[in-house]
Structure formats: C-alpha cells, structure tokens
Protein backbone atom coordinates (compact mmCIF):
# COMPACT_ATOMS: atom_id res chain seq x y z
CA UNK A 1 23.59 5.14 163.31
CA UNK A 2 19.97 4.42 162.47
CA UNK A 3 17.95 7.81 162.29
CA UNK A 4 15.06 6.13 160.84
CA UNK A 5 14.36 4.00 164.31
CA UNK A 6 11.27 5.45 166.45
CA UNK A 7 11.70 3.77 170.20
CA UNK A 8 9.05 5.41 172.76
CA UNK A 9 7.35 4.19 175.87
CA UNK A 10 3.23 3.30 175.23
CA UNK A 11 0.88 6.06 177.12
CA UNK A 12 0.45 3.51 179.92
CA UNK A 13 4.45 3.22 180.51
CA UNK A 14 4.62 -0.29 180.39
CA UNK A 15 4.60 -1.23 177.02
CA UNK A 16 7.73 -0.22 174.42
CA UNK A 17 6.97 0.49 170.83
CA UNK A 18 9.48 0.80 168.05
CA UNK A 19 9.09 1.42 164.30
CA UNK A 20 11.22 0.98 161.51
CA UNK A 21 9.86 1.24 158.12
CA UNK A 22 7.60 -1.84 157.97
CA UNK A 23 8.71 -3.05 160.86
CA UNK A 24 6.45 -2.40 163.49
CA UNK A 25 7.00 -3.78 167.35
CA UNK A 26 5.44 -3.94 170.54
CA UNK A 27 6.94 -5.12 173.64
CA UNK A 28 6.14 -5.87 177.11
CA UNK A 29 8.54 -7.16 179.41
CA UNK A 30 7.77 -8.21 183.64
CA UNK A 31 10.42 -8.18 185.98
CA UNK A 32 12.23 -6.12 188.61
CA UNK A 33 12.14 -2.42 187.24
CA UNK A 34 16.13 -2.40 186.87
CA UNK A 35 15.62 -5.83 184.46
CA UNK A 36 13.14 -4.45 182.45
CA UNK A 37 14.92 -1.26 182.02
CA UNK A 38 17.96 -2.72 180.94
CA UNK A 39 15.79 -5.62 178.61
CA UNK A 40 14.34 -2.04 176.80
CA UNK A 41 17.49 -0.86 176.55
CA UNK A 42 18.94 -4.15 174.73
CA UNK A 43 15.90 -4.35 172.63
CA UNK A 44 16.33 -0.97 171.34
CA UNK A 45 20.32 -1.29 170.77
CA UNK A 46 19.42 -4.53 168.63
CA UNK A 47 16.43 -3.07 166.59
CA UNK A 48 18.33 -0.25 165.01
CA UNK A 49 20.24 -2.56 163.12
CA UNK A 50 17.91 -5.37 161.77
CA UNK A 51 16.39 -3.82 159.10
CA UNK A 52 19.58 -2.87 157.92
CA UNK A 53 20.61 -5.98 157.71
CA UNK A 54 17.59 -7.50 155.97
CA UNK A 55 17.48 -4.74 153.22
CA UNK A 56 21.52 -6.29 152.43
CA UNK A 57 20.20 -9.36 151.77
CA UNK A 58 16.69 -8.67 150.30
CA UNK A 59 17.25 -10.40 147.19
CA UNK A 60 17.56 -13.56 148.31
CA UNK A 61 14.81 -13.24 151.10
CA UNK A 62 12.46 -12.38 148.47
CA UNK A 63 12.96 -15.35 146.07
CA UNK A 64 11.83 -18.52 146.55
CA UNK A 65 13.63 -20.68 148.33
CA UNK A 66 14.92 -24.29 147.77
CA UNK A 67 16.66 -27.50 149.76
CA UNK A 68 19.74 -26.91 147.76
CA UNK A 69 19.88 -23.66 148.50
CA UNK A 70 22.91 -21.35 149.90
CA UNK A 71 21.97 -19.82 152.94
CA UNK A 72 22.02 -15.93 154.26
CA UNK A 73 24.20 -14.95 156.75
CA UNK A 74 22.58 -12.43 158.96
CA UNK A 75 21.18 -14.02 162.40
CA UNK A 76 17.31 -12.99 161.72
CA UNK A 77 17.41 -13.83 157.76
CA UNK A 78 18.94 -17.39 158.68
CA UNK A 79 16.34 -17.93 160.65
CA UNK A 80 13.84 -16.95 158.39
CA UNK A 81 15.32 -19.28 156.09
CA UNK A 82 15.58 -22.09 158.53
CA UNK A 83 11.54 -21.45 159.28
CA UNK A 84 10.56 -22.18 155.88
CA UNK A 85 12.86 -24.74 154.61
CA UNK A 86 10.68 -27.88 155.75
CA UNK A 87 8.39 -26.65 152.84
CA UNK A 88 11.00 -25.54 150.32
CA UNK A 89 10.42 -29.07 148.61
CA UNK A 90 7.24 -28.90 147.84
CA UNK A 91 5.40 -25.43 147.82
CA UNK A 92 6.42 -22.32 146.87
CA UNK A 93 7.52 -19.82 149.67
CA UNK A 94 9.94 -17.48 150.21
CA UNK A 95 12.10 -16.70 153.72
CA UNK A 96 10.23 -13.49 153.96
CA UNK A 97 7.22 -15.95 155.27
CA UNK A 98 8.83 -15.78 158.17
CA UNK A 99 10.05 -12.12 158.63
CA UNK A 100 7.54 -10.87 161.58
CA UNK A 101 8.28 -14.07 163.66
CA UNK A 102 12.06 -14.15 162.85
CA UNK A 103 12.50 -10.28 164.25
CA UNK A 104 10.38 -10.91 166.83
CA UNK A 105 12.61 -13.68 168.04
CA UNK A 106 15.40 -11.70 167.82
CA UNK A 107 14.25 -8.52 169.96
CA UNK A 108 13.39 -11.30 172.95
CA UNK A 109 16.61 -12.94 172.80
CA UNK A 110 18.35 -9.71 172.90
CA UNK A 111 15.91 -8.70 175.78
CA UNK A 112 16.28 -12.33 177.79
CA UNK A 113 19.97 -12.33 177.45
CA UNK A 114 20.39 -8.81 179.21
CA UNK A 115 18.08 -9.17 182.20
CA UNK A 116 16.25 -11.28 184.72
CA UNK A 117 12.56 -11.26 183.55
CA UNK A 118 9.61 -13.08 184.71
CA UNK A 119 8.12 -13.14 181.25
CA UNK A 120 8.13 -11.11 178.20
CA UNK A 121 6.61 -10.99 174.54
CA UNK A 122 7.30 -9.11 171.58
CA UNK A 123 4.50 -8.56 169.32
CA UNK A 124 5.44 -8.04 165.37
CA UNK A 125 1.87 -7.27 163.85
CA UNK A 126 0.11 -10.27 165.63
CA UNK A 127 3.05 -12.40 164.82
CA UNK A 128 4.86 -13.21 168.61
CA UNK A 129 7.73 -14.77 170.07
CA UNK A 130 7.17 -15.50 173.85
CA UNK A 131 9.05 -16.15 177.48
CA UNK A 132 8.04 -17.64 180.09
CA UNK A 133 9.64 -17.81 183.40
CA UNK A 134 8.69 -21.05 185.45
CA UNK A 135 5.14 -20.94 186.81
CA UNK A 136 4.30 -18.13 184.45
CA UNK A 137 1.79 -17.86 181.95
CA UNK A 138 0.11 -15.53 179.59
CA UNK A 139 -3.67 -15.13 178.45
CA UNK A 140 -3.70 -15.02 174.41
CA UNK A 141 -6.38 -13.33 172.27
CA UNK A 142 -7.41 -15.13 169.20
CA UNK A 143 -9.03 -13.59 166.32
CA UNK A 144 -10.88 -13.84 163.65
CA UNK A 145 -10.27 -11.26 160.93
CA UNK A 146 -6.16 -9.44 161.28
CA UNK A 147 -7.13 -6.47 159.47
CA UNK A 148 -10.59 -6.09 161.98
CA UNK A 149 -9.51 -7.71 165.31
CA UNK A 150 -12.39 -9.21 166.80
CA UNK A 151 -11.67 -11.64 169.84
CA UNK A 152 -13.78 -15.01 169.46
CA UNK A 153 -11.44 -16.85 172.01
CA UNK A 154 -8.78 -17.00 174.70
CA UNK A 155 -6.00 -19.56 175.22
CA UNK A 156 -3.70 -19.98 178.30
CA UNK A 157 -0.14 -20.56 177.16
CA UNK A 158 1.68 -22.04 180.81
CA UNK A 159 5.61 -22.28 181.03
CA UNK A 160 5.14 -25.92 181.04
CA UNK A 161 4.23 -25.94 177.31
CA UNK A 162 6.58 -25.93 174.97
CA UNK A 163 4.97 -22.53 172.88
CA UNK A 164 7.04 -19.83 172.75
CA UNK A 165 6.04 -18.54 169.00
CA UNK A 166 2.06 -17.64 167.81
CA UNK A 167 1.34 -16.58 164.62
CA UNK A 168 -1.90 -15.59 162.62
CA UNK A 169 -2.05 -15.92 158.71
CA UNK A 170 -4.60 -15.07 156.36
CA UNK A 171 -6.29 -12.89 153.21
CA UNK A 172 -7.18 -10.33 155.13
CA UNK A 173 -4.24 -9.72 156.78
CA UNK A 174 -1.08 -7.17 156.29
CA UNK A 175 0.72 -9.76 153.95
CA UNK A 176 -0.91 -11.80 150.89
CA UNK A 177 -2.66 -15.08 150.73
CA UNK A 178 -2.75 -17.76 148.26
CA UNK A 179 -5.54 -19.81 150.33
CA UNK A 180 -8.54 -17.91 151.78
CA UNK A 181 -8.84 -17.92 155.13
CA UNK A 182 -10.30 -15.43 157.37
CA UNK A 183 -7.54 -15.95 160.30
CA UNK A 184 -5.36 -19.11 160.80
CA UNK A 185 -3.56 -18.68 164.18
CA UNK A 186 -0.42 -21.52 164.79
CA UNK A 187 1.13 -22.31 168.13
CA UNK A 188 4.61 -23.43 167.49
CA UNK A 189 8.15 -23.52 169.61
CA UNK A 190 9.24 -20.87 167.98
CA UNK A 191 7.65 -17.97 166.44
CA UNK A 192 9.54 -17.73 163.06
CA UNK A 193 8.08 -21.68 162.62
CA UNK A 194 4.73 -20.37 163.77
CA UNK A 195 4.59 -17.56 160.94
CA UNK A 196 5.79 -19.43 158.13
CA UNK A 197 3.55 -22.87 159.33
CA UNK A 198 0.48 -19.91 159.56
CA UNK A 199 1.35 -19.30 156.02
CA UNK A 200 1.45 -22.78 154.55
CA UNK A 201 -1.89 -23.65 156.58
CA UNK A 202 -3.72 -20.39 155.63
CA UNK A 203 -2.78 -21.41 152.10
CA UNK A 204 -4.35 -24.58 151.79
CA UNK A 205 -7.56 -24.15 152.92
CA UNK A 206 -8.92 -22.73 149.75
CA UNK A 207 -11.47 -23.69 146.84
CA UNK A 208 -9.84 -23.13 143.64
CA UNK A 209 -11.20 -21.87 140.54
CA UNK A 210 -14.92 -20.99 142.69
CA UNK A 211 -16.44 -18.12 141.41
CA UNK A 212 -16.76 -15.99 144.58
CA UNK A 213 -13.10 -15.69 144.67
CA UNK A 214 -11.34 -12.92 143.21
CA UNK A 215 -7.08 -13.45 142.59
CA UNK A 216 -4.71 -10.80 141.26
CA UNK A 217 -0.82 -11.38 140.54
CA UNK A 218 0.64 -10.31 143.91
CA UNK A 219 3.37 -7.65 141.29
CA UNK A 220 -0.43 -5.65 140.72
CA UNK A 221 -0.99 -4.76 144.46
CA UNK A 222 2.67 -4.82 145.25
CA UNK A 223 5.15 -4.34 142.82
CA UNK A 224 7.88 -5.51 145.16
CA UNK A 225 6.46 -8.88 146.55
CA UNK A 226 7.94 -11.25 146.67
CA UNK A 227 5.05 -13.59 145.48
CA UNK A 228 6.04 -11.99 142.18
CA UNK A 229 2.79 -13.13 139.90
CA UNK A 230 1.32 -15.60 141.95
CA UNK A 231 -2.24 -15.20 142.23
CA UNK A 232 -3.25 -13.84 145.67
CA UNK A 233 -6.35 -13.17 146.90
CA UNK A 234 -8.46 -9.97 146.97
CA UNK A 235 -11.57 -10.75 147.64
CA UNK A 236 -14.01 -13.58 148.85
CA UNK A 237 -17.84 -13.62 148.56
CA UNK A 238 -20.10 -15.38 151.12
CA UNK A 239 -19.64 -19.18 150.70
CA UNK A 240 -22.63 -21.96 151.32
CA UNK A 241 -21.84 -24.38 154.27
CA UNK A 242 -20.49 -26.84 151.80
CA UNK A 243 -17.97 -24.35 150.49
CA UNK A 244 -16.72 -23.61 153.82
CA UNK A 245 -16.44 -27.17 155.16
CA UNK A 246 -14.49 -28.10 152.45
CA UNK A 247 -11.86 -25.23 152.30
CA UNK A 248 -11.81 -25.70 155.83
CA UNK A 249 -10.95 -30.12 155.47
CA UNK A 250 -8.63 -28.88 153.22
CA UNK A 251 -6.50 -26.64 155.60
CA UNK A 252 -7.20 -29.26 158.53
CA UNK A 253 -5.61 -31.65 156.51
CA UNK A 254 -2.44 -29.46 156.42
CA UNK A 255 -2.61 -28.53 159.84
CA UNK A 256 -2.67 -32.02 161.17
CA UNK A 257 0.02 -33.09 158.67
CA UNK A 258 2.02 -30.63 160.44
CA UNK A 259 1.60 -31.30 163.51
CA UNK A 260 2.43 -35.22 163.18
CA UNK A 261 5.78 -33.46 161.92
CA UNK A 262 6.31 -31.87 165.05
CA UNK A 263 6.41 -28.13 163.24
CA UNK A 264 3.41 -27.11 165.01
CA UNK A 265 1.68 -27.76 168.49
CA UNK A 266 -1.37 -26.45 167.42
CA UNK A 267 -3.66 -24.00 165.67
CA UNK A 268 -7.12 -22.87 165.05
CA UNK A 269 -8.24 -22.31 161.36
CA UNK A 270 -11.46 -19.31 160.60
CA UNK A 271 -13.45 -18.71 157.72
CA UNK A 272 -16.63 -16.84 157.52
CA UNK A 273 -17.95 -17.64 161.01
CA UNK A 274 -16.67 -21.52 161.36
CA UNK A 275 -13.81 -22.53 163.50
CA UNK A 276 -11.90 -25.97 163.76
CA UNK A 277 -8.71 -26.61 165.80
CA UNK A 278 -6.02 -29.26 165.59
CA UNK A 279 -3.89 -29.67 168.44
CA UNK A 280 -4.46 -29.08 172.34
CA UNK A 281 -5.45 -25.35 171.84
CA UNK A 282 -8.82 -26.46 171.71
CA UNK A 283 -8.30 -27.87 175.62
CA UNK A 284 -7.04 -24.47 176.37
CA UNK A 285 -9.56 -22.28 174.41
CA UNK A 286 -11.89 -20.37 176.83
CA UNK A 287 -14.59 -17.12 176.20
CA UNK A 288 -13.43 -14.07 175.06
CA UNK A 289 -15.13 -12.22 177.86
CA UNK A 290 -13.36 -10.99 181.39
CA UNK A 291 -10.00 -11.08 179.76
CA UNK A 292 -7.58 -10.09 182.18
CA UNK A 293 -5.20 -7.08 181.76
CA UNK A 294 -1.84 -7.61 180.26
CA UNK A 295 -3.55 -9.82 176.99
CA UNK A 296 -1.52 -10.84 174.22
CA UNK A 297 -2.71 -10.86 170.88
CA UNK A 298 -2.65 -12.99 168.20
C-alpha cells in the first residue's frame, strides 16, 4: 500500500485534493451526492498506484522518444507515449511531455467509469482532462503567466465540442521551456494531446540566439530532466514590438500547422502582454470579470 498518498477534502467540501510526490491533483466532480462519493472513492483507489507505476518505467519516459520505438506498458505511460509520438519524427521530446495530462486522464476515467456524473474535471497543475454530460458546460480561466496566475480571459467549453483536454505550456511554468513564451494554453480532445501539443507550440515561438534571452542546460537546474543538456530557458528581458511579433508568427505558425492536423482544436499563445489565437477559442473568449463560481483553470 501507498503511504506516501495524501487524499483530503478542500475547506469548501467540494473539491478533492491528492498529492503524491510531484504529482499534485485537484478534482471536482457534479452529480448526485452518492455518484460523487463513490467517483472520490475510485479516484483515490487509482491514484495510489500511478506513480508507482511511472517511477518502473522512468527510464524510458525520460528519454527521447522515436517512431521506431518500443512502447511502455503501463496505461498512463502509454498514453503519454501515444501523446507525443506525432512529433517523435521531427523534434525532440520525451513522453514525460505529457505526464500532467496523461494522469489527469486517468483519475477521470477511473472517476466516470464508477458513477453517474453530470460533469467533472481533474486539474494536474493547470494541465486538465474534462467531462461533460450533455447540455453541460464549464467556464475556463485562461492565463497569462503559470507561475503568477493572472486571468486575462474566459472560454466556455459546451458538451457539444469535442474538448475534453486543456493544457498551458510555457518558461515560466513548473516544467522547462525551449521556446519563450509567457503562457501557451491548447484545447485538444484529450488532455495528454493538449499538454504535449502546449509543449511543442510553447517551443516554437522563440527568437534564437537574441540577446535578452538567457538558456542553461536543463541537467544545471535539474539534474534529473529529462531535457538532459538542452538549453532551456531562464530568463527573458523585455522585447521591442518587433521581437514579440515575430516569436509570436513563429509559434502561430506551429499552432495552425497543428490544428490542420487535427491534434489541436485550438489555443491561445502570450508573450509579454500580446495575445493571438488559432482556432475557435477566440469565438468563445469572453472578459475575465464576473466569473462564475465553480471556474476551471488553465
């Protein structure tokens, strides 16, 4: 048994959190109280095991992964895998990429396939994997800056949309950055393809070799990451307008490149005060003012 796992109701009794070591969860189910009591009670069961089961197969999640590739053979580490194999070909990225949005999946499908709920989310760290019963919806926060959430927008995600996964990349975030963007936030069908696409798209919009960027091997901050002694960045000084607009064509580029694949629905992309979108979440973007209770992050 897992001694490690912390599973405790939020102050306002609706919310579950759970901690494991880096893994760090929020939950919110709706329902009938008997369904959401027995969803809890799934999620819980299913959480003490999964970083267990990652840490047996850590080696591989942490190295880069290829087409040709075997494959991992726990449930959330496969799926990891499967998030981040459109991109093996061609860029470097690992499964772990995908980590937040693959355990978030997870806990919900463990929650979903226990009880009759309305709608529920599971929130890894921003990173969040979504259901929606029909006619439901759910208000999302986007931000700017992960490490300093500040709300600039709201999006209504309905049941009718095919979203189920959000995720929000970037250098000042919990994990490292090649690229430099303030906050990318993806809408995908799946939140394991949301965090990994995040990734890729948060990458690209960069300006390399400028000045006002500062890069250190990822091994110097972290001597476990799996970026190994890829450059990463650390810091980013104020950019003109011409710096920005181009980092930010750059990512747009990727975004919308995506999106023609079908890996994404949509996404906004931040850095240093500008915003573009790609997608429909534009359509659905509203003010971040009179938010209504229950919000979901991203």
């Amino acid at each position: 048994m897992n001694h490690r796992a912390q599973i405790r109701l939020l102050a306002d009794g609706r919310r579950l959190h759970m901690n494991d070591g880096p893994i760090d969860l929020v939950i919110e189910a709706f329902g009938p109280r008997c369904d959401v009591e027995a969803a809890y009670c799934a999620a819980g069961a299913r959480f003490e095991s999964i970083l267990d089961e990652l840490c047996s197969e850590l080696a591989f999640l942490r190295s880069r992964c290829f087409p040709e590739a075997d494959w991992p053979t726990g449930s959330v580490a496969r799926r990891m895998t499967a998030a981040v194999m459109p991109y093996a070909a061609e860029n470097f990225i690992t499964p772990m990429a995908a980590v937040a949005g693959a355990v978030a999946e997870e806990i919900l499908r463990a929650m979903v396939s226990s009880a009759e709920l309305s709608r529920a989310y599971v929130n890894d760290g921003g990173d969040i994997a979504l259901h929606l019963g029909v006619d439901e919806k759910f208000v999302i926060g986007l931000i700017e800056r992960p490490q300093r959430p500040s709300l600039f927008a709201t999006a209504t995600l309905n049941s009718s949309s095919p979203v189920r996964g959000i995720a929000t990349s970037g250098w000042r975030g919990r994990s490292f950055s090649l690229g430099i963007a303030d906050a990318v936030t993806v809408l995908a069908d799946h939140a394991a393809a949301a965090d990994a696409a995040a990734t890729i798209i948060a990458n690209a919009i960069d300006l390399p070799d400028h000045p006002a960027i500062v890069r250190v091997p990822a091994r110097e901050l972290a001597p476990d990451s799996d970026l190994g002694d890829h450059l990463v960045t650390h810091g980013v000084g104020q950019l003109d307008r011409h710096a920005v607009e181009q980092a930010l064509a750059s990512g747009m580029r990727t975004a919308e490149m995506l999106l023609r694949m079908g890996l994404i629905r949509s996404c906004a992309l931040n850095l240093q005060g500008e915003t573009r979108v790609v997608g429909t979440i534009g359509q659905m973007m509203s003010s971040a003012t009179g938010v209504e209770r229950g919000l979901v992050h991203a």
